[in-house]
Protein backbone atom coordinates (compact mmCIF):
# COMPACT_ATOMS: atom_id res chain seq x y z
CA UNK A 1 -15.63 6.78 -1.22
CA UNK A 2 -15.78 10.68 -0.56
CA UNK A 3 -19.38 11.47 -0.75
CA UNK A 4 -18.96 15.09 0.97
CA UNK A 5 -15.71 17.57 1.37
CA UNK A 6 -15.71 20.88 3.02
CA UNK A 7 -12.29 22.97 2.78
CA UNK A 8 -12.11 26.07 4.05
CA UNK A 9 -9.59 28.60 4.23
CA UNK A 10 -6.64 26.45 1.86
CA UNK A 11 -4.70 28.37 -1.04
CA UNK A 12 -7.79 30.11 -3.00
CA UNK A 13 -10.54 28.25 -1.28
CA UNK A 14 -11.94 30.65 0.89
CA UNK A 15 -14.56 28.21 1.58
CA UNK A 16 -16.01 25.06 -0.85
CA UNK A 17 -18.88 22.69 0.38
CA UNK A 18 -19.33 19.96 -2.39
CA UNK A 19 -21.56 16.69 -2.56
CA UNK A 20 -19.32 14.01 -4.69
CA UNK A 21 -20.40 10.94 -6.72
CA UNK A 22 -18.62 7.80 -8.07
CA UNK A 23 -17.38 9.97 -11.63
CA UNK A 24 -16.57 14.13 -10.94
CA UNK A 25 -15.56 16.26 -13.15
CA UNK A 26 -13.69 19.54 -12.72
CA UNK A 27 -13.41 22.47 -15.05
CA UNK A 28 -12.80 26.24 -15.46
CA UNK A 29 -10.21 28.18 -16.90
CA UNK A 30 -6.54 28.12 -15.60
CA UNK A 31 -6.06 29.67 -12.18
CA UNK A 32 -9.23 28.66 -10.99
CA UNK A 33 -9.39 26.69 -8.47
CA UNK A 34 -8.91 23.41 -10.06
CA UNK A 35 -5.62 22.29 -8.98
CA UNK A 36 -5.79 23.94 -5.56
CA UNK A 37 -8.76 21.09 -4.94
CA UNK A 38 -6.60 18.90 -5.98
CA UNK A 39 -3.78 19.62 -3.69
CA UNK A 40 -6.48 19.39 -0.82
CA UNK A 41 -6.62 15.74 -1.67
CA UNK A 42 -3.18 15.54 -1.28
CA UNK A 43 -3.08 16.88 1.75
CA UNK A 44 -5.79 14.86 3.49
CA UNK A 45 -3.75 12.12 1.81
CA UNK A 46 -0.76 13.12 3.98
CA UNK A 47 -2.84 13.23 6.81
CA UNK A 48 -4.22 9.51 6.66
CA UNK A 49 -0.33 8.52 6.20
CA UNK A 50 0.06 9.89 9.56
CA UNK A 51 3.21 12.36 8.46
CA UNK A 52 3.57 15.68 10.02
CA UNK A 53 1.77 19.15 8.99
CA UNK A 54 5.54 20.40 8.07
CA UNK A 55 6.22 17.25 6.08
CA UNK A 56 2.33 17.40 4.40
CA UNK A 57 3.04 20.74 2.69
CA UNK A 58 6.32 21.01 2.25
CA UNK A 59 7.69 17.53 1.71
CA UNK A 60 9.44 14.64 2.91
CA UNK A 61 12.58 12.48 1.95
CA UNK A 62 12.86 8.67 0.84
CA UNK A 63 13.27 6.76 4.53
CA UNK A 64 13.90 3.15 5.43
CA UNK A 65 9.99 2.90 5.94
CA UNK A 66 8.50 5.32 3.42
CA UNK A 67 9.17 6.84 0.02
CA UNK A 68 9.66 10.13 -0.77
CA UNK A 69 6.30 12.64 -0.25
CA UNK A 70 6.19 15.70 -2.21
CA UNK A 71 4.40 18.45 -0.77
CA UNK A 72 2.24 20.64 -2.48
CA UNK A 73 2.67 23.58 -4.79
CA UNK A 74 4.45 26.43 -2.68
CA UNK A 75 4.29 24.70 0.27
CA UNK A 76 3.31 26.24 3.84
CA UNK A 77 4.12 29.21 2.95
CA UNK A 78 1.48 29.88 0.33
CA UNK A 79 -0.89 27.27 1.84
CA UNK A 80 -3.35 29.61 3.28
CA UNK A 81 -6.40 31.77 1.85
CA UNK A 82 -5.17 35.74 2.07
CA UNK A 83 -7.85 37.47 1.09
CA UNK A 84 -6.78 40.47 -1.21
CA UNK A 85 -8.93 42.42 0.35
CA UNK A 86 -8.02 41.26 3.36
CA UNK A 87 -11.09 40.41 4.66
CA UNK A 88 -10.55 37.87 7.03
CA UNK A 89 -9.03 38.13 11.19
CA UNK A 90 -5.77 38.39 11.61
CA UNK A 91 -5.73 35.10 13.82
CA UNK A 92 -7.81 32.84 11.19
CA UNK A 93 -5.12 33.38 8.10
CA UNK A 94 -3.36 30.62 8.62
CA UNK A 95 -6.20 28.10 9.52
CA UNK A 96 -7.09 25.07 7.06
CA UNK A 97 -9.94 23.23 8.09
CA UNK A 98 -10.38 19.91 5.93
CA UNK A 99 -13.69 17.66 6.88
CA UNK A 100 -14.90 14.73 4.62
CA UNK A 101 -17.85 12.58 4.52
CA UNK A 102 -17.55 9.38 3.93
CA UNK A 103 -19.24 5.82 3.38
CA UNK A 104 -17.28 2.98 5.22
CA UNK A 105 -17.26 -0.39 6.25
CA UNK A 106 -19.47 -1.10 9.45
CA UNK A 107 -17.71 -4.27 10.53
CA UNK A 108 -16.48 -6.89 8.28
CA UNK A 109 -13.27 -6.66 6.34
CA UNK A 110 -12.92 -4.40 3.65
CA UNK A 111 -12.45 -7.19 1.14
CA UNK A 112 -15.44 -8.11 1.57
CA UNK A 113 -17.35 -5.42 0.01
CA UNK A 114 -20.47 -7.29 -1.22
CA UNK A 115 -21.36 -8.64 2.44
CA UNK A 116 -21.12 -5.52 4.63
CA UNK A 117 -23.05 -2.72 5.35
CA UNK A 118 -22.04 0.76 5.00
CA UNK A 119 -22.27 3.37 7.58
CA UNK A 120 -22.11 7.08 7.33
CA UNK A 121 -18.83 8.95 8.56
CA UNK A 122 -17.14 12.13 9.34
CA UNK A 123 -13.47 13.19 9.57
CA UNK A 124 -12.83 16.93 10.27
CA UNK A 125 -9.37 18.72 11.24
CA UNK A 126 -7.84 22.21 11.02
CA UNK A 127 -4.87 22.86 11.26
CA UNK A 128 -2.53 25.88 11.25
CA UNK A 129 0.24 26.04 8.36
CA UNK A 130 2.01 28.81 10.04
CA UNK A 131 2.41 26.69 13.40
CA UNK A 132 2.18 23.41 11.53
CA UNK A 133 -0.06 21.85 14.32
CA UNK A 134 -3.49 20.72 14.39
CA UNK A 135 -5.86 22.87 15.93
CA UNK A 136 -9.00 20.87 15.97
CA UNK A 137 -10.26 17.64 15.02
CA UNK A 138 -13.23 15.31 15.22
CA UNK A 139 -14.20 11.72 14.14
CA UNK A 140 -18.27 11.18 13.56
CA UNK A 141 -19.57 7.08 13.11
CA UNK A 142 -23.26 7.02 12.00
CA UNK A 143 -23.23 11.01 13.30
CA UNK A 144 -22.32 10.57 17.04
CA UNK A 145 -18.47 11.77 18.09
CA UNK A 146 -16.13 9.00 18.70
CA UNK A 147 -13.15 11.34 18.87
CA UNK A 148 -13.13 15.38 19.69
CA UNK A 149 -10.32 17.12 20.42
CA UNK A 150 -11.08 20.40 22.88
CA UNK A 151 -8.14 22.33 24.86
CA UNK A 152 -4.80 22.63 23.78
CA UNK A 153 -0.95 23.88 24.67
CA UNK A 154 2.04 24.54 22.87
CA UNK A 155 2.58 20.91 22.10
CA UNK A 156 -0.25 18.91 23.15
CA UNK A 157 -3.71 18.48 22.76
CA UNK A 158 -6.52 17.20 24.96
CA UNK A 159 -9.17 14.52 23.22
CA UNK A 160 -12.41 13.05 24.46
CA UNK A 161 -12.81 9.86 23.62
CA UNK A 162 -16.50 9.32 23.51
CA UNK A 163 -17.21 5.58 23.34
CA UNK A 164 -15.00 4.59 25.83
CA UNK A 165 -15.38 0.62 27.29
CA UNK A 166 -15.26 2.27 30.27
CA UNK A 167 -18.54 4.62 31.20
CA UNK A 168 -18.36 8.16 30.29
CA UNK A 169 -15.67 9.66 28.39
CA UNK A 170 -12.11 9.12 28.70
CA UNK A 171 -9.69 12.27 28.41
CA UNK A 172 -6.74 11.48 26.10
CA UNK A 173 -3.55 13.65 25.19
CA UNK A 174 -1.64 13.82 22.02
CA UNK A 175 0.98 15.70 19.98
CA UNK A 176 0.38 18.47 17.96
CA UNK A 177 2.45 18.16 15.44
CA UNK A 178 0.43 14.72 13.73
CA UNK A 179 -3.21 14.17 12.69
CA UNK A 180 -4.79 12.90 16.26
CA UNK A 181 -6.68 9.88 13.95
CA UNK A 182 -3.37 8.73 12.60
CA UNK A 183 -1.63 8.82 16.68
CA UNK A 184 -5.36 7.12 17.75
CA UNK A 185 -4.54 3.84 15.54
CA UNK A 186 -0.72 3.56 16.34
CA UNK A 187 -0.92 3.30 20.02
CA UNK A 188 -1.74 -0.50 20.84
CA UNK A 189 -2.40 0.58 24.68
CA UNK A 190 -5.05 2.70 23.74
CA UNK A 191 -6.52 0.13 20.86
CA UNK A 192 -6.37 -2.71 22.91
CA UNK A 193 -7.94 -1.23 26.87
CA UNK A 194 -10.09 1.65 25.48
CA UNK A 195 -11.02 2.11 21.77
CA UNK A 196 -13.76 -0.29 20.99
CA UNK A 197 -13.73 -2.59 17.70
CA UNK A 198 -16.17 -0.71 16.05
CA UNK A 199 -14.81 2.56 16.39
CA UNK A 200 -11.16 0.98 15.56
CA UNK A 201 -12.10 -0.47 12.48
CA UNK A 202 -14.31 2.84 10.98
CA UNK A 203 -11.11 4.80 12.11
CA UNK A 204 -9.29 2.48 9.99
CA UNK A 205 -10.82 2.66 6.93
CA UNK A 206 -10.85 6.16 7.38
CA UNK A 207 -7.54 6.61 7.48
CA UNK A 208 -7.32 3.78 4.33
CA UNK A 209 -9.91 5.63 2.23
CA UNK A 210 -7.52 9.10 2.54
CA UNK A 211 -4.26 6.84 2.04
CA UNK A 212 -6.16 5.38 -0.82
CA UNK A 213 -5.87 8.13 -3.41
CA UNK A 214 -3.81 7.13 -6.59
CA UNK A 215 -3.00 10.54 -8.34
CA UNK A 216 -2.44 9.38 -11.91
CA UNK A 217 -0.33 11.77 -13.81
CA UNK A 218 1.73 9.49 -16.64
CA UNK A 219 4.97 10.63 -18.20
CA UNK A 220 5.77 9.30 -21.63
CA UNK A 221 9.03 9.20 -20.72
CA UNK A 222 8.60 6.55 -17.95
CA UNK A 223 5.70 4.79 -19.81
CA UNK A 224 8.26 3.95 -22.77
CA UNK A 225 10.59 2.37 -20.51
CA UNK A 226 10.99 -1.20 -18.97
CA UNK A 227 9.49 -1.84 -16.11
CA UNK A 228 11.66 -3.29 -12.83
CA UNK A 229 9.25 -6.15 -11.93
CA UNK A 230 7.98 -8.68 -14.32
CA UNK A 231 4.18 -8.42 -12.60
CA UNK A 232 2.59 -5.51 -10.66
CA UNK A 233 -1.07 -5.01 -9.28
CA UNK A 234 -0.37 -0.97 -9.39
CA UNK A 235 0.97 1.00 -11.12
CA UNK A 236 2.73 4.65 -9.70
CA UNK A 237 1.50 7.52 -9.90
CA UNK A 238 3.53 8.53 -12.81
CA UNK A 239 3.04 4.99 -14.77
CA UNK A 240 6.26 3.32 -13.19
CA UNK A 241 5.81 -0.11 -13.41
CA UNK A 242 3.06 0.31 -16.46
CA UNK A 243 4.27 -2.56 -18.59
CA UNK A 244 4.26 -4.91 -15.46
CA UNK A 245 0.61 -3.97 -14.59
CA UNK A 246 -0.29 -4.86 -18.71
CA UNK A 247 1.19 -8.07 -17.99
CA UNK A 248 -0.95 -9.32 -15.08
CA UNK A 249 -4.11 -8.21 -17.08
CA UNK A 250 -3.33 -10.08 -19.94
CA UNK A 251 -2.50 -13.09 -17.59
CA UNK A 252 -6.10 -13.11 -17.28
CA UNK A 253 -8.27 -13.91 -20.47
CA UNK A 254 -10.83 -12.15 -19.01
CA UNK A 255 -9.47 -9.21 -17.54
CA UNK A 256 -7.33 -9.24 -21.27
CA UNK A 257 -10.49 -9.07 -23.25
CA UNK A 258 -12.04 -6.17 -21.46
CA UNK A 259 -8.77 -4.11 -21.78
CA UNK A 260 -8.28 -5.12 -25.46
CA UNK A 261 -11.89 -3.99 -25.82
CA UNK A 262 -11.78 -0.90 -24.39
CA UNK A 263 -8.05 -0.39 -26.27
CA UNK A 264 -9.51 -1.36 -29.43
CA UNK A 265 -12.69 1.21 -29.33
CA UNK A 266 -10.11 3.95 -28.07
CA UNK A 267 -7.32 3.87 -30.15
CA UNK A 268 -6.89 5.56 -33.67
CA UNK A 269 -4.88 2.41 -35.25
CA UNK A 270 -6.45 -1.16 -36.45
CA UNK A 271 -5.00 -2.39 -32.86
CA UNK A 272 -5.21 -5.99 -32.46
CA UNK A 273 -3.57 -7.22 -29.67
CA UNK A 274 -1.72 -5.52 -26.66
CA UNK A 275 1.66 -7.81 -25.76
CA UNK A 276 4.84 -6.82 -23.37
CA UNK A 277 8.33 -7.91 -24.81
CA UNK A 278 11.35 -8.74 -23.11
CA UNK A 279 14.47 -7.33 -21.95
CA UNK A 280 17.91 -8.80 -21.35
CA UNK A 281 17.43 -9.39 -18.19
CA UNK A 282 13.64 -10.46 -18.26
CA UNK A 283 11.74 -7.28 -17.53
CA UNK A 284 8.83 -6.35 -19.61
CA UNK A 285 8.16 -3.25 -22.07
CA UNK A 286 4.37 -2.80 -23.52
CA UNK A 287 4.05 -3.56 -27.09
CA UNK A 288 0.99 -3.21 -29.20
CA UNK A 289 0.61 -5.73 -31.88
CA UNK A 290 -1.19 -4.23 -35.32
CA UNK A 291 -1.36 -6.87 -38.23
CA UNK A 292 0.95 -9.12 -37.35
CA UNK A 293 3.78 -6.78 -36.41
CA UNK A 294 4.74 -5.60 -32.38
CA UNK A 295 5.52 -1.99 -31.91
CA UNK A 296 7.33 -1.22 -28.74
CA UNK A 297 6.26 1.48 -26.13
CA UNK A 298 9.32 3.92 -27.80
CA UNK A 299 7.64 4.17 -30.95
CA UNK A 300 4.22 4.59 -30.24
CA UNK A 301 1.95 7.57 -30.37
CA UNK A 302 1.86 9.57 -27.20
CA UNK A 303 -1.90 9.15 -27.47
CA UNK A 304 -2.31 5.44 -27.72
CA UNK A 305 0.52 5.48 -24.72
CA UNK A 306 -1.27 7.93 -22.71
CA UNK A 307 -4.79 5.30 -23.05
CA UNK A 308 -2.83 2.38 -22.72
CA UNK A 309 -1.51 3.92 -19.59
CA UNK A 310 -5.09 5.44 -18.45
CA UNK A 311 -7.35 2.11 -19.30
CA UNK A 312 -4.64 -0.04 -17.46
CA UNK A 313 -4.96 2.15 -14.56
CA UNK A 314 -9.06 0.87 -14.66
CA UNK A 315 -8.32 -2.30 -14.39
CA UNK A 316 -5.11 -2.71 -12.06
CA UNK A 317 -5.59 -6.24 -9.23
CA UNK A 318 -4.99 -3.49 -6.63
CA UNK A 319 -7.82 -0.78 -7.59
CA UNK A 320 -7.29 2.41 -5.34
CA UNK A 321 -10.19 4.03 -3.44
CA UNK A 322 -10.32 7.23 -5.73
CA UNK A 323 -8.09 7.88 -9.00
CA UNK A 324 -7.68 11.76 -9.90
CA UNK A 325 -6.74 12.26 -13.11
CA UNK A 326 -5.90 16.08 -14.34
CA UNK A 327 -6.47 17.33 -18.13
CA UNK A 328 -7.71 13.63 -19.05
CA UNK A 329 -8.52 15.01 -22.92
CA UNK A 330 -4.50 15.00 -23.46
CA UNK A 331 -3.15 13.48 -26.19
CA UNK A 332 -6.23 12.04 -26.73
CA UNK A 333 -7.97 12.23 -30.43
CA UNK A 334 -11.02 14.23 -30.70
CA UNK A 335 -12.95 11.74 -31.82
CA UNK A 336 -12.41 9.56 -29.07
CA UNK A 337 -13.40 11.60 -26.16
CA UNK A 338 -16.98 9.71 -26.05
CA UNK A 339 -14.99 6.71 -25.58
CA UNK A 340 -12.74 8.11 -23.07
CA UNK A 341 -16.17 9.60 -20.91
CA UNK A 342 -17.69 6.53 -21.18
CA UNK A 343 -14.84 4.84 -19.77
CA UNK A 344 -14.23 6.63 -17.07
CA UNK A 345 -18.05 6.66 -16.06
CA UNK A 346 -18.10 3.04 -16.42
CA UNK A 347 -15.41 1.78 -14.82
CA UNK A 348 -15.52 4.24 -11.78
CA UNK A 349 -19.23 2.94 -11.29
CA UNK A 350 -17.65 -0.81 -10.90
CA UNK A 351 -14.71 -0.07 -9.08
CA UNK A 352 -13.34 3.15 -7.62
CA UNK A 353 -14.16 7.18 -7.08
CA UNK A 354 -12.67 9.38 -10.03
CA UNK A 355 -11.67 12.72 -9.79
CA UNK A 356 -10.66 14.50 -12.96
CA UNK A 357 -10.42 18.12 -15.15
CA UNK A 358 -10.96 18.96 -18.14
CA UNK A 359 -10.11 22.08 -20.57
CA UNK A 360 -11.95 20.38 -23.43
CA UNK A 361 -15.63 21.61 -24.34
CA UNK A 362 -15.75 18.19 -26.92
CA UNK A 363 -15.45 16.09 -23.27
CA UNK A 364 -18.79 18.33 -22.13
CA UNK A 365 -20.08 17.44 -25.14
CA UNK A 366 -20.68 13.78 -24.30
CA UNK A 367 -22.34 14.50 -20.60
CA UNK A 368 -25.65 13.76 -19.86
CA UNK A 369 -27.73 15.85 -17.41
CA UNK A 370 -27.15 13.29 -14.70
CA UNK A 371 -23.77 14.08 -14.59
CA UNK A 372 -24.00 17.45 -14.07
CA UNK A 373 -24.58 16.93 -10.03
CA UNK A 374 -21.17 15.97 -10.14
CA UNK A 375 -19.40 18.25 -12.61
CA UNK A 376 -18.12 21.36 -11.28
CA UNK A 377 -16.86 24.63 -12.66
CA UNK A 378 -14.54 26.73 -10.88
CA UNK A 379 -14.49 30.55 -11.04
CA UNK A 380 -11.95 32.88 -9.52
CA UNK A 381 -13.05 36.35 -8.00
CA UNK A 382 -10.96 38.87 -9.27
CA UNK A 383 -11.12 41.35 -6.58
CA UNK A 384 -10.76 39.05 -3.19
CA UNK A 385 -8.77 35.99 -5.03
CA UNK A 386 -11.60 33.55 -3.82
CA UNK A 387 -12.76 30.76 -5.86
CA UNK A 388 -15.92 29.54 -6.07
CA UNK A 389 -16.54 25.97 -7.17
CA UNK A 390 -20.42 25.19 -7.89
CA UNK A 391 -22.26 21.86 -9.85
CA UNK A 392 -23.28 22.58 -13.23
CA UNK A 393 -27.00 21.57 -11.62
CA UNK A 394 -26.87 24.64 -9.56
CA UNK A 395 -26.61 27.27 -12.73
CA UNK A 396 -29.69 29.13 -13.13
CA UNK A 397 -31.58 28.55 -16.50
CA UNK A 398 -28.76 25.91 -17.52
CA UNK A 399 -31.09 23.21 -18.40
CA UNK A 400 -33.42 25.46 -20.50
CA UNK A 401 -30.28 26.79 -22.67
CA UNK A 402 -28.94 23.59 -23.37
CA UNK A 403 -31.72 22.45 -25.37
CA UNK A 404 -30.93 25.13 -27.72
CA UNK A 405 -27.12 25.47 -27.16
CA UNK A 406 -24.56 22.34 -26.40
CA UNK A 407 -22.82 22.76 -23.49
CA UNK A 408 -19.68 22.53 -24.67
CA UNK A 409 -20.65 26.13 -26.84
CA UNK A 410 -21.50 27.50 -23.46
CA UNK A 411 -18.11 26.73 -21.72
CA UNK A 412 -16.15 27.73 -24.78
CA UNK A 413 -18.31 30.84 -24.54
CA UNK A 414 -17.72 32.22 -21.28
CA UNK A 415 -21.43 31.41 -20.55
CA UNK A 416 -21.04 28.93 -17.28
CA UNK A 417 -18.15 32.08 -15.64
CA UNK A 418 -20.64 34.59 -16.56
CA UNK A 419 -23.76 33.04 -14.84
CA UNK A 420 -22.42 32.34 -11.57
């Protein structure tokens, strides 16, 4: 998982240093700075694929080898912090610097999770989005440099390699144009007569963890449809393949029960069993069954589609690193946003990261002051365009006023902008 992220200088982050835990939540009004986190992901995603800077932000077509990448929102061109105010040099405008912390694998496979240790890690790298090149980067394993990048030309880059087999440090070169981790990993020569196994495999799992990140954003539209392969372990990030992922749960009586369960608690309807029915041609379409009868995916509430869709995503074979999840109250019934908290606090403590917003003060309502650590509000400065994004724990007096006003009051308010 993602335990720390620095960005600094990327669309209105002028410069955000957060601690994350297993369940984070993300609010603020619109224009905050939510999304623009969001698409920071999504660019250190692009990063651990190994794709260019200009095919990170402003996309990339299907290819024989990959599918198609969309970049993000307004792509290099509005990728940068400007300041309106213009407060920052002239030469740092166009400079995105991206650095996570993270908690990998020391040696053994990644399967096997429960048998490992865990060692502390850093990735860093800025890059320009004018230039599209990588400017700097380092790699940290248990807090000593395995890889540093330090003089540079038009289009290379000089590394030191600082756990060489051989004694000393070994000076490396690279492109520009690519992450330096991404070019470390592909080159076999370098993998096999100078990287050691250690460093290779926390490198690896480095780049897997930033690979890893499903962003879940269903459409009804696709969710309604039949899916193209009779089984699937994941589902895409738009709920392509949704009925096929429902139909390797319920495969499993066990895995069936706790999605029924959770379906059950979370649905407005007396639900009784979740099916998939068949096409012509085999391939499956989620059905709900409700005293006796089957309802289809087409004629079913957008809510009970919408937590089909996000519960399945909880329990898919093939469980991403970190889910983000954006607005999760939608389509949801009031009443059921304990449920839906609880959910998503449960399952990302037994499985994966999550990384979510919120507009909804009933969703605060069902926090406890643990969580607050890892639930952020954003706030945008009106006069340099900078947003600020700070844990609920850090608001002065917070904890005092809650015991007389809920939290959700305070957001709805104005309270959590006003005190920061």
């Amino acid at each position: 998982m993602i335990n720390k992220i620095e960005i600094e200088g990327f669309k209105s982050l002028k410069k955000v240093k957060l601690k994350l835990g297993k369940f984070n939540l993300f609010i603020g009004t619109n224009a905050s700075g939510k999304s623009n986190f969001f698409d920071a992901l999504r660019v250190l995603q692009g990063i651990g694929y190994g794709y260019t800077f200009d095919e990170i932000l402003n996309g990339k077509p299907k290819s024989a080898t990959s599918e198609v990448w969309e970049g993000i929102r307004g792509g290099s061109e509005k990728a940068s912090f400007i300041s309106k105010g213009n407060s920052l040099p002239k030469l740092k405008k166009d400079k995105i610097l991206l650095s996570v912390g993270m908690r990998l694998p020391a040696e053994a496979p990644i399967h096997f999770r429960e048998r490992i240790t865990y060692v502390d890690c850093n990735y860093s790298i800025a890059f320009s989005s004018k230039k599209k090149v990588v400017c700097k980067e380092e790699f940290l394993y248990d807090r000593k440099s395995v890889f540093k990048s330090e003089e540079f030309d038009y289009k290379t880059i000089k590394v030191s390699y600082c756990g060489s087999r051989r004694e000393g440090r070994t000076q490396l070169k690279f492109a520009r144009s690519l992450p330096i981790l991404h070019q470390l990993l592909k080159d076999k020569d370098l993998n096999n007569k100078i990287i050691s196994s250690t460093h290779r495999n926390s490198a690896y799992h480095a780049q897997l963890t930033l690979i890893d990140i499903q962003r879940f954003d269903p459409l009804l539209s696709i969710l309604r449809t039949y899916s193209k392969s009779a089984y699937a372990k994941r589902m895409g990030d738009h709920g392509e393949n949704f009925a096929a992922l429902v139909n390797t749960i319920i495969s499993d009586e066990y895995t069936k029960s706790a999605y029924l369960s959770w379906l059950k608690q979370l649905t407005p309807t007396e639900l009784d069993d979740v099916t998939v029915l068949s096409g012509a041609l085999g391939e499956p379409m989620f059905a709900t069954v409700e005293r006796g009868v089957k309802y289809p995916a087409p004629i079913l509430s957008d809510g009970t589609l919408r937590f089909a869709a996000i519960t399945a995503a909880f329990f898919q074979p093939d469980m991403p690193h970190i889910i983000t999840i954006e607005e999760i109250e939608n389509g949801i019934h009031p009443s059921r946003l304990r449920l839906l908290v609880e959910l998503l606090k449960t399952r990302s403590s037994e499985r994966c990261q999550v990384i979510a917003t919120t507009h909804s003060p009933l969703v605060l309502q069902w926090l406890k002051k643990e969580d607050y650590e890892t639930t952020f509000i954003c706030k945008r400065d009106e006069e340099t365009g900078a947003s600020t994004i700070t844990p609920l724990s850090e608001i002065p007096r917070l904890l005092e006023i809650i015991d007389k006003q809920s939290l959700g009051d305070l957001f709805t308010e104005g309270w959590l902008e006003d005190a920061l």
